[in-house]
Protein backbone atom coordinates (compact mmCIF):
# COMPACT_ATOMS: atom_id res chain seq x y z
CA UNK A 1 77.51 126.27 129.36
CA UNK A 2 78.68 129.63 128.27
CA UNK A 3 77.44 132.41 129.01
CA UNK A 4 79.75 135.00 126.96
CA UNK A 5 77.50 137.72 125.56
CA UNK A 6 74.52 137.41 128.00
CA UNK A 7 73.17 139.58 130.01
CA UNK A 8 74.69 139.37 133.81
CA UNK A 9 71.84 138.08 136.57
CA UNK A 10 70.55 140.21 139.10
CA UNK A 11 69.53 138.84 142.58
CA UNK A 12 66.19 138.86 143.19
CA UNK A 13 65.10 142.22 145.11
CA UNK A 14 63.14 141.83 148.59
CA UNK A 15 59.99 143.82 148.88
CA UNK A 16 59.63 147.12 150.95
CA UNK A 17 58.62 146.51 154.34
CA UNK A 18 55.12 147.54 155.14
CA UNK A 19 54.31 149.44 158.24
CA UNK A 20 50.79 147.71 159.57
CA UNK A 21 47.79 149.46 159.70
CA UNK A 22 46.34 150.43 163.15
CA UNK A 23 43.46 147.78 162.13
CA UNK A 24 45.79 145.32 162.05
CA UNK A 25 47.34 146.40 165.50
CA UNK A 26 44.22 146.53 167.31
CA UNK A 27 43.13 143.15 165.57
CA UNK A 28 46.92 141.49 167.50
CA UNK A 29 45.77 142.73 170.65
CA UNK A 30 43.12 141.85 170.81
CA UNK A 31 43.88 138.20 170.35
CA UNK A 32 46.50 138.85 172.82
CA UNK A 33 43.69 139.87 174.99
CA UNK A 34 41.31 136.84 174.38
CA UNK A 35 44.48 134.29 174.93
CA UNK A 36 45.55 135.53 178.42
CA UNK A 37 41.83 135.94 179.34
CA UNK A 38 41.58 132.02 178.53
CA UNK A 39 44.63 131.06 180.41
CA UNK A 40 43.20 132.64 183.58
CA UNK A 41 39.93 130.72 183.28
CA UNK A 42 41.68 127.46 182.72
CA UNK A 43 43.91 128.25 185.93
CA UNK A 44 41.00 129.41 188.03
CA UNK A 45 39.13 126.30 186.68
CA UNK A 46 42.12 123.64 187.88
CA UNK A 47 42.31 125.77 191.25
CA UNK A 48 38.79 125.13 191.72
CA UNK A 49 38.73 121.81 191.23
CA UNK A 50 41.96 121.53 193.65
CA UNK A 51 39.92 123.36 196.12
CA UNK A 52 36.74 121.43 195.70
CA UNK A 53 38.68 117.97 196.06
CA UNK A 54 40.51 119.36 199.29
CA UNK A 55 37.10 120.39 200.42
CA UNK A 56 35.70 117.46 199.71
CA UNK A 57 38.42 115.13 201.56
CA UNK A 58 38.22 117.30 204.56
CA UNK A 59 34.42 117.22 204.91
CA UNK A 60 34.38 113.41 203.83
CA UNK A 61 37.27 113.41 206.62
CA UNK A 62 35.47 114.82 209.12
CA UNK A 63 32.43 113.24 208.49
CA UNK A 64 34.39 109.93 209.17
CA UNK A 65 35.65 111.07 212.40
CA UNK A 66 32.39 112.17 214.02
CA UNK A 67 31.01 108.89 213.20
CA UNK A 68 34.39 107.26 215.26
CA UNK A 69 33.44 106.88 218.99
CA UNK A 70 34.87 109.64 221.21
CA UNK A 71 37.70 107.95 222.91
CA UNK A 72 38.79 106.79 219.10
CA UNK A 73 38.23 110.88 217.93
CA UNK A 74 40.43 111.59 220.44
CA UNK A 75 43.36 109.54 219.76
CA UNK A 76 42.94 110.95 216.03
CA UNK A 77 42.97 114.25 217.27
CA UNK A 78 46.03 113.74 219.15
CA UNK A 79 47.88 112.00 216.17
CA UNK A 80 46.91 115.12 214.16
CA UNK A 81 48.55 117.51 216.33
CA UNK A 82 51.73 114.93 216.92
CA UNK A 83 52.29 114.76 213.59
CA UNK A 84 52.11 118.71 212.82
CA UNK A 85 54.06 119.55 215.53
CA UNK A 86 56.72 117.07 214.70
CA UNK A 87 56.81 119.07 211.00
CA UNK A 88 57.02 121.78 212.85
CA UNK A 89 60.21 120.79 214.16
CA UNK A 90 61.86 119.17 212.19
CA UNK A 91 61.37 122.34 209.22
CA UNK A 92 64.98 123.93 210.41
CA UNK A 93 67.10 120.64 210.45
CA UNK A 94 65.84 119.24 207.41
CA UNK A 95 66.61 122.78 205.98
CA UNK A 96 70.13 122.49 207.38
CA UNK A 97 70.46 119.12 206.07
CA UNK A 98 69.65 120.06 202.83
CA UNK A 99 71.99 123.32 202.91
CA UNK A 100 74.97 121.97 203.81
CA UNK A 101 77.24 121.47 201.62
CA UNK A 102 81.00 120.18 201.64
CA UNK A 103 84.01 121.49 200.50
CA UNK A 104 87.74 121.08 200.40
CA UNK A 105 90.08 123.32 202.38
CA UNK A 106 93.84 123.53 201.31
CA UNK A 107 96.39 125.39 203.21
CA UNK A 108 100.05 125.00 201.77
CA UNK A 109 99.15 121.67 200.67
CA UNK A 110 97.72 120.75 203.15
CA UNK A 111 94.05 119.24 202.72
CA UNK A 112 90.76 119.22 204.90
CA UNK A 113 86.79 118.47 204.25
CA UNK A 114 85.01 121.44 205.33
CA UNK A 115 80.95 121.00 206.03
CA UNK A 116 79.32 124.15 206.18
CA UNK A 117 76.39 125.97 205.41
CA UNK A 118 78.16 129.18 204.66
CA UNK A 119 77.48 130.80 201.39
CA UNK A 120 81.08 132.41 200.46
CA UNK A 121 84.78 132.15 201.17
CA UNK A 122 84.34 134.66 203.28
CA UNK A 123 81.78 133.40 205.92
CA UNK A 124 83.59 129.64 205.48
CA UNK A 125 87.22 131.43 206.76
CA UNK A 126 85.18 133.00 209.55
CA UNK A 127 82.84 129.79 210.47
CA UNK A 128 86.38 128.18 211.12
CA UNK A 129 88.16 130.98 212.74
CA UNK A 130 90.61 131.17 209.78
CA UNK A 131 92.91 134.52 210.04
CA UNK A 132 95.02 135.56 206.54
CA UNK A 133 98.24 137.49 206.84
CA UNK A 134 99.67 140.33 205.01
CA UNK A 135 100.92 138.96 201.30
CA UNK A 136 98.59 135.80 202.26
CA UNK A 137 96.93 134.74 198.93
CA UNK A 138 93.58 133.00 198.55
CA UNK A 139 91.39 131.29 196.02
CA UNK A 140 88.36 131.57 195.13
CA UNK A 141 87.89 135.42 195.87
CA UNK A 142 87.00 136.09 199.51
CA UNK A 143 83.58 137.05 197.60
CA UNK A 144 83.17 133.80 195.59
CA UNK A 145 80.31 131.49 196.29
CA UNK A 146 80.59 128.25 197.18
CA UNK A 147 79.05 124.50 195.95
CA UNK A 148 79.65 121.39 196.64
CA UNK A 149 82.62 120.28 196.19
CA UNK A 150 84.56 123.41 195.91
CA UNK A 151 87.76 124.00 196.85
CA UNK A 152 89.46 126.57 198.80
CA UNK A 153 93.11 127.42 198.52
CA UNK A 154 95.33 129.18 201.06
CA UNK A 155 98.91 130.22 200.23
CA UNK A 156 101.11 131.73 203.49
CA UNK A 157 103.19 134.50 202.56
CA UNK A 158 107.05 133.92 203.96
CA UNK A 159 108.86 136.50 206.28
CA UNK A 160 112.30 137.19 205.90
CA UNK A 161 114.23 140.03 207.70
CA UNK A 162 116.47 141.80 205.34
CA UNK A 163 120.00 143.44 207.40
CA UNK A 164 121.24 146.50 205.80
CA UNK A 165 122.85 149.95 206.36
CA UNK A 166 122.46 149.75 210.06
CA UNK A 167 118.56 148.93 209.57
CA UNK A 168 116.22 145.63 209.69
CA UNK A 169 113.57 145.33 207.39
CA UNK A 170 110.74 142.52 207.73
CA UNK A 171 109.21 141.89 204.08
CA UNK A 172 106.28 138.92 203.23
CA UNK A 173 106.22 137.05 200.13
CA UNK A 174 104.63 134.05 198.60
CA UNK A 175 107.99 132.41 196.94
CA UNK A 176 111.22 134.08 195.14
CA UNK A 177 114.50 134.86 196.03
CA UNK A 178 116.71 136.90 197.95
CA UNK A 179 116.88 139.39 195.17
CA UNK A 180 113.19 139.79 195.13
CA UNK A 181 112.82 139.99 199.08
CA UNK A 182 115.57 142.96 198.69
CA UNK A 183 113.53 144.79 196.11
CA UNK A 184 110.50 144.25 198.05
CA UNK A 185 112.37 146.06 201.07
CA UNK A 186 114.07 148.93 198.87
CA UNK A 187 117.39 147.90 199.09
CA UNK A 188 119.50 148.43 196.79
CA UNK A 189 122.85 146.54 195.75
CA UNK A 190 125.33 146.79 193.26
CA UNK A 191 128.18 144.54 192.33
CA UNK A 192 130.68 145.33 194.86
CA UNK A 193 128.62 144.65 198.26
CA UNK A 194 127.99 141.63 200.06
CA UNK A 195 124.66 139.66 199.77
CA UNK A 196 124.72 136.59 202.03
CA UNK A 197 122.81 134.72 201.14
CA UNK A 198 123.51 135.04 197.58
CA UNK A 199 120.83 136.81 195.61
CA UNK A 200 120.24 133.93 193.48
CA UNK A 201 119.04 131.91 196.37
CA UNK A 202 115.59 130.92 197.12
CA UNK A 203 114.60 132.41 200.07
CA UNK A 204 112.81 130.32 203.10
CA UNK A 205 110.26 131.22 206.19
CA UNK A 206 112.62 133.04 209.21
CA UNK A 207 115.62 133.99 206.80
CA UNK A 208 118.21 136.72 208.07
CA UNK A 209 119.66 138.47 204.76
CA UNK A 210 122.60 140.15 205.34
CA UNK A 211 123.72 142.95 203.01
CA UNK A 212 127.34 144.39 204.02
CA UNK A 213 128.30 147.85 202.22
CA UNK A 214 132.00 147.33 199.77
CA UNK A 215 133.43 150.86 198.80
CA UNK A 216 136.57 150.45 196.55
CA UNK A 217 138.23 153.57 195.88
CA UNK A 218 142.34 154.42 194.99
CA UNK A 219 144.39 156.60 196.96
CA UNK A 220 147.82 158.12 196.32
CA UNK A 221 151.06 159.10 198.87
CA UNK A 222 154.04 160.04 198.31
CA UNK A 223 156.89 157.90 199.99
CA UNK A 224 160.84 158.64 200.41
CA UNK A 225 163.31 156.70 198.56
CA UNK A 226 166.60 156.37 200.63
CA UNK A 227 169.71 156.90 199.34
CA UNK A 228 172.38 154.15 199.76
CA UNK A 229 176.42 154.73 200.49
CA UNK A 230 178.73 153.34 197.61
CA UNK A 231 182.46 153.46 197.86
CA UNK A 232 185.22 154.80 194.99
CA UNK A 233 189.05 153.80 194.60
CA UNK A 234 191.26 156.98 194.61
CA UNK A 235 194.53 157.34 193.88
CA UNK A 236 194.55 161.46 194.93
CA UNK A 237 194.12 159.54 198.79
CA UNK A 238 196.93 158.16 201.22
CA UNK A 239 195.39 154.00 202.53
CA UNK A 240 193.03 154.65 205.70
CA UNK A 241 191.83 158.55 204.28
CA UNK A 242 188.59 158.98 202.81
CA UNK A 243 186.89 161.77 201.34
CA UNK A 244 183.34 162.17 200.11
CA UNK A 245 182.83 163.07 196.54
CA UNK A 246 179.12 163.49 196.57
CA UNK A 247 176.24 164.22 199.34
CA UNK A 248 173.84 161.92 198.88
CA UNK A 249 169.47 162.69 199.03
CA UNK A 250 166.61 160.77 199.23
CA UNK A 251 163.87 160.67 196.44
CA UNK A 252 160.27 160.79 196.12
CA UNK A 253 158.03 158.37 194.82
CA UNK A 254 154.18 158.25 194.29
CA UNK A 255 152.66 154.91 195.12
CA UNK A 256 149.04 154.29 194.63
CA UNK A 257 146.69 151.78 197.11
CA UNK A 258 143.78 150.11 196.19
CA UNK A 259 141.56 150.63 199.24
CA UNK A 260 138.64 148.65 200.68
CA UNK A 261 136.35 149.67 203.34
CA UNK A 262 133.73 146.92 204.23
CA UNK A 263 130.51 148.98 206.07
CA UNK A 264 133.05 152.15 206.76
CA UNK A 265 136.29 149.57 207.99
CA UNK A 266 138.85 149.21 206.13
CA UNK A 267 139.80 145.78 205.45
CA UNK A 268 142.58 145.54 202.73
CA UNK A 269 145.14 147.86 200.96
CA UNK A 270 147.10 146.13 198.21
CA UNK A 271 149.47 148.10 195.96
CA UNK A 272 148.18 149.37 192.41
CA UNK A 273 151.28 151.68 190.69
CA UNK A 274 153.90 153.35 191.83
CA UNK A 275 156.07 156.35 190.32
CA UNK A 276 159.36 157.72 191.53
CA UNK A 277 158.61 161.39 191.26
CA UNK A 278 162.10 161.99 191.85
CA UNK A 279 165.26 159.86 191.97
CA UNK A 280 167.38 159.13 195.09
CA UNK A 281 171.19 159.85 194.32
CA UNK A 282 173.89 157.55 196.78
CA UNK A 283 176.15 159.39 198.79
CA UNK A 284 180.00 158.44 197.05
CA UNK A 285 183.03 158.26 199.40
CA UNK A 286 186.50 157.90 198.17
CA UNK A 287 189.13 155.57 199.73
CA UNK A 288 192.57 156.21 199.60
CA UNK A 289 194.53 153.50 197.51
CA UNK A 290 197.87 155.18 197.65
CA UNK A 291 200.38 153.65 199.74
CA UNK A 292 201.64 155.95 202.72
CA UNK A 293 205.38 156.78 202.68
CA UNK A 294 207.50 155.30 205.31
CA UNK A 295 209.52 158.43 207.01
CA UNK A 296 213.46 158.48 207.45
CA UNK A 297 214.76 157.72 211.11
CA UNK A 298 216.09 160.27 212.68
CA UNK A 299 219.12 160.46 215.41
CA UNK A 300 218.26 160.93 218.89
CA UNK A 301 220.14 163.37 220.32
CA UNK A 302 222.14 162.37 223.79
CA UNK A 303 220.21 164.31 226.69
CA UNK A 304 222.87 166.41 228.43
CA UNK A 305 224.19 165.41 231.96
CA UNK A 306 223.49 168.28 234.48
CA UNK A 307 224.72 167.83 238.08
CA UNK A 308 222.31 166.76 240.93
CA UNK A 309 222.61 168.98 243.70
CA UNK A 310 222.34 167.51 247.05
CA UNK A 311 219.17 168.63 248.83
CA UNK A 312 219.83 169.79 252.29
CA UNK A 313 216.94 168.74 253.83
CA UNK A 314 214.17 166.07 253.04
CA UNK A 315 211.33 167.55 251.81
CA UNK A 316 207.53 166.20 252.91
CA UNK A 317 206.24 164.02 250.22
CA UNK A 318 203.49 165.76 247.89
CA UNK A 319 200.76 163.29 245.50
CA UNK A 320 201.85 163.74 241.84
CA UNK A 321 198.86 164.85 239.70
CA UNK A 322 198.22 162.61 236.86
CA UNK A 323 198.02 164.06 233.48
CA UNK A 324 194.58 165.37 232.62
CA UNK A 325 193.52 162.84 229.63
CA UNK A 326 192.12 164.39 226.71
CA UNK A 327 189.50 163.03 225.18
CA UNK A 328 190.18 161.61 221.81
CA UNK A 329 186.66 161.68 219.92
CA UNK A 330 187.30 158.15 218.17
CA UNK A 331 187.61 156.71 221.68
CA UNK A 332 184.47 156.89 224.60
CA UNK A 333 184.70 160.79 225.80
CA UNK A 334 182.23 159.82 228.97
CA UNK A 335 183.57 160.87 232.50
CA UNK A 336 182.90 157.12 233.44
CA UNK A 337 181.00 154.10 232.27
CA UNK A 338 179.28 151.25 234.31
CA UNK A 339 177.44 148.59 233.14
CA UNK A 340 174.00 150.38 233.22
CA UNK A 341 175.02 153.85 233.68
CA UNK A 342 177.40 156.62 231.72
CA UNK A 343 178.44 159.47 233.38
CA UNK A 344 178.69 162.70 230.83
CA UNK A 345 180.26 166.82 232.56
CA UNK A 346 178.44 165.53 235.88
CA UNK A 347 175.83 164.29 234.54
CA UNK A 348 174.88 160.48 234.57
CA UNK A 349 172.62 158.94 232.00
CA UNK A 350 170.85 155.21 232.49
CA UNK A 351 171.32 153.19 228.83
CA UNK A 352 169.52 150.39 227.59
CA UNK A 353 172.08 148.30 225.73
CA UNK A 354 174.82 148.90 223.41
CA UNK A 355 174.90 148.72 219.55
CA UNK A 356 178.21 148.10 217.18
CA UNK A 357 178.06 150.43 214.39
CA UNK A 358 179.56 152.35 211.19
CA UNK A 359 178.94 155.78 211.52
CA UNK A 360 178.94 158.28 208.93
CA UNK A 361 177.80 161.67 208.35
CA UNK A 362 176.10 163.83 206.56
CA UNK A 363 174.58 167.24 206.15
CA UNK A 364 171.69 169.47 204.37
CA UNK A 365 169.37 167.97 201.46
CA UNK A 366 166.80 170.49 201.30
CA UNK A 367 164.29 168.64 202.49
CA UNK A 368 162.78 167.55 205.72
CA UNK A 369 163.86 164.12 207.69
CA UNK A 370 161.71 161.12 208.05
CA UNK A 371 160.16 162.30 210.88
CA UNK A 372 158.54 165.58 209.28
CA UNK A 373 161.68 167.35 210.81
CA UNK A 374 164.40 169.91 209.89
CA UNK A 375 167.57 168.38 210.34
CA UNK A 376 169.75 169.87 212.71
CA UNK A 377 173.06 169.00 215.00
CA UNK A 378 171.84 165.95 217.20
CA UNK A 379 169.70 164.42 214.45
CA UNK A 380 170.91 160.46 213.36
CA UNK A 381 169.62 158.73 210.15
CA UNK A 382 169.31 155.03 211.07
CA UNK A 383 167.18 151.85 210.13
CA UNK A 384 164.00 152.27 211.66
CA UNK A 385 164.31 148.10 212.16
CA UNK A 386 167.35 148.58 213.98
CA UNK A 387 166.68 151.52 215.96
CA UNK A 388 162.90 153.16 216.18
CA UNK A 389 162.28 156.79 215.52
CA UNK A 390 162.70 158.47 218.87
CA UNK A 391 164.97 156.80 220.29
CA UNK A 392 167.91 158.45 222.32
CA UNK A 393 171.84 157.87 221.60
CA UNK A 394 175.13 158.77 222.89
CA UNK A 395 177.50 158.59 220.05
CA UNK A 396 181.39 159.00 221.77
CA UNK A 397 183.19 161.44 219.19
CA UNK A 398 179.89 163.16 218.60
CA UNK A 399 177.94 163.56 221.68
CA UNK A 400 173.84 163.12 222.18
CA UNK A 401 171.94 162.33 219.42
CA UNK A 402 167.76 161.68 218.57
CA UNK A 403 166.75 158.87 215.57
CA UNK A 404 164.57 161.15 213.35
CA UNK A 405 165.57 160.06 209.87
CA UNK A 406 166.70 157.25 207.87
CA UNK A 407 168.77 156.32 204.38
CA UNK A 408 170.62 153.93 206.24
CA UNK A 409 170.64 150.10 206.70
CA UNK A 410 171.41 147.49 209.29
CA UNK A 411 173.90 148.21 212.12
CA UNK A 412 174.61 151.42 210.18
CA UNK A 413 173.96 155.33 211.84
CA UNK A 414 174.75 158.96 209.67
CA UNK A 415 175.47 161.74 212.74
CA UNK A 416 174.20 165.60 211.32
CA UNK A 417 176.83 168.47 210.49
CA UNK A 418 175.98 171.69 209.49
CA UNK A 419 178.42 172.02 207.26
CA UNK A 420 180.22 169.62 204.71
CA UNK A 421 183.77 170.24 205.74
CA UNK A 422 182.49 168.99 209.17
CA UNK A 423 181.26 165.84 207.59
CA UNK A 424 184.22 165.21 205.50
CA UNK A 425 186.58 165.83 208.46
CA UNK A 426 184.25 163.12 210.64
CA UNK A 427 184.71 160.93 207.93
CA UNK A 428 184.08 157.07 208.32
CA UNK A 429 184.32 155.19 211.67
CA UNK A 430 183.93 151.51 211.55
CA UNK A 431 182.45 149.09 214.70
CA UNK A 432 182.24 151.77 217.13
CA UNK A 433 179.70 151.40 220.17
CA UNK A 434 176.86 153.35 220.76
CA UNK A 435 174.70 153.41 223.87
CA UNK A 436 170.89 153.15 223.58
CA UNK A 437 169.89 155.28 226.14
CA UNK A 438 166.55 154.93 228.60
């Protein structure tokens, strides 16, 4: 049907409420009045009747029993008082009996039937003497109270002792992992230290956690470079003569560590960079290629006759003095050698052993030796493998001598000279011994 060009419907409007008169107020009370008045009456009216049939059964009751004979009275008398006494007694247990209740009791899975008369969680845990721990959970609420059938759970916390910066730390917790039990103690980790066992492990009642401190940091020295001896032809220099062309000095190089210290110990340095500050440069030494020139003989002149003359008397024999030796400094200049002993201007010196070597010299770099020493007459460069720092020589040809720096290799020793001259004019000496004195 349409319904273009009609008027649109209006819902039908409720009417106002009315406020009710006080007539009408007083008219609802009072049949308020009149219906609780006639409940009362009917109640008193069924209690009456109640009353009046008790009544009645206890006079029609006793009526019966004084017509009984005495001894029969009596025994009905004593029945009476048996049977209220035995109500008497048995009020509390059948109360019990009806109170209890059981329930189920749960304690990390394991179950138990409870009977008790307790009310809450509360009194049931303390009817059975049942203690909770710190982080022990339980459910229902200590509060709850119980029916039936109920059940109460009981989860044990774990305890795990957590090992760390010199301290122990005992935490409780229902389940997690070794992360967890090392937040719960405030410590704190990062990548580098040593969780054992890993964090990702799930931890168990009585674990030890061990957390050991890793501190990885760089650190930078500076080492010497030594300088190595090369050799040159020259044709300026007779065979056998050498001369040197160039002093040779150590260089300097930066090398950097990676260092790591395990709870303050350090337990490995490995090699990161290093970075030669400044070069070594080899000591060069020319040898002579020329050939030496053979010299012209020469005539030896006839040694003139001279007449003998006859002594006239025998003289007393005298001891000839032998030559006094001079010392040639390529050779052993000692007063006297033993096999344990060499004797140097009166004074006798206990050695070690004895050690085949080149020798060669050398003089100032600038810079300190090995050691942390200035150089000075007396000071040998050798190969700290060969011959340790410290240790005492006699070199023939040069005298006394200390090992306090190095630039040398092998069964090879460089003797100190002020001066360059000196070291060109000691030159190169080749498997001469050296005694390693005591």
């Amino acid at each position: 049907m349409n319904n273009l060009g009609s008027e649109p419907r209006t819902p039908h409007a409720r009417p106002p409420r009315r406020r009710p008169t006080g007539l009408e107020v007083w008219n609802a009370f009072a049949r308020a009045l009149d219906a609780t008045a006639h409940f009362i009456v009917w109640a008193v009216r069924r209690a009456a009747r109640g009353l009046h049939l008790a009544l009645a059964l206890c006079i029609h009751g006793l009526a019966v029993v004084r017509a009984l004979t005495p001894t029969v009275r009596a025994l009905c008398l004593a029945l009476a008082f048996v049977l209220a006494l035995g109500l008497a007694l048995g009020a509390a247990p059948a109360r019990r009996l009806l109170t209890t209740r059981t329930v189920s009791f749960v304690e990390d899975g394991i179950a138990a039937q409870l009977r008790t008369q307790a009310r809450t969680v509360a009194d049931v845990l303390t009817e059975y003497d049942i203690a909770l721990g710190e982080g022990d959970v339980v459910y229902p609420a200590l509060s709850a109270e119980l029916e039936a059938g109920d059940e109460i759970q009981i989860r044990r916390a774990l305890e795990v002792r957590v090992r760390a910066d010199g301290q122990t730390h005992t935490v409780s917790l229902l389940n997690g992992t070794v992360g967890k039990a090392l937040y719960l103690a405030g410590v704190t980790v990062d990548a580098d230290d040593i969780v054992y066992p890993a964090r990702t492990e799930l931890v168990s009642s009585g674990m030890d956690i061990t957390v050991r401190r890793v501190e990885v940091h760089e650190e930078t020295e500076e080492q010497r470079i030594p300088y190595h001896i090369t050799y040159q032809d020259s044709d300026d220099l007779y065979l056998g003569e050498e001369e040197m062309v160039r002093q040779g000095s150590e260089g300097v190089k930066a090398v950097t560590y990676r260092v790591v210290h395990i709870d303050g110990a350090e337990t490995e340095r490995t090699v990161v960079s290093e970075e030669v500050v400044e070069p070594a440069y080899n000591r060069i030494i020319a040898q002579g290629t020329r050939p030496t020139p053979t010299p012209r003989p020469t005539a030896t002149p006839r040694p003139e006759r001279t007449a003998t003359p006859k002594p006239t008397s025998t003289p007393k024999r005298t001891a000839t003095p032998k030559p006094a030796k001079t010392p040639d400094p390529d050779e052993k200049d000692a007063d006297e050698i033993t096999d344990n002993t060499i004797t140097v201007n009166g004074e006798t010196y206990t050695y070690a052993r004895t050690l085949t070597v080149m020798i060669t010299a050398y003089t100032h770099t600038g810079r300190k030796t090995a050691t942390g020493v200035w150089p000075e007459v007396g000071t040998v460069a050798v190969d700290p493998s060969v011959i340790p720092y410290g240790t005492r020589l006699y070199i023939p040809g040069y005298g006394f001598g200390v090992a306090q720096d190095t630039g040398v290799s092998g069964n090879h020793i460089d003797v100190f000279f002020d001066t360059e001259a000196e070291c060109i004019t000691y030159g190169r000496k080749r498997d001469r011994t050296i005694y390693i004195l005591e």
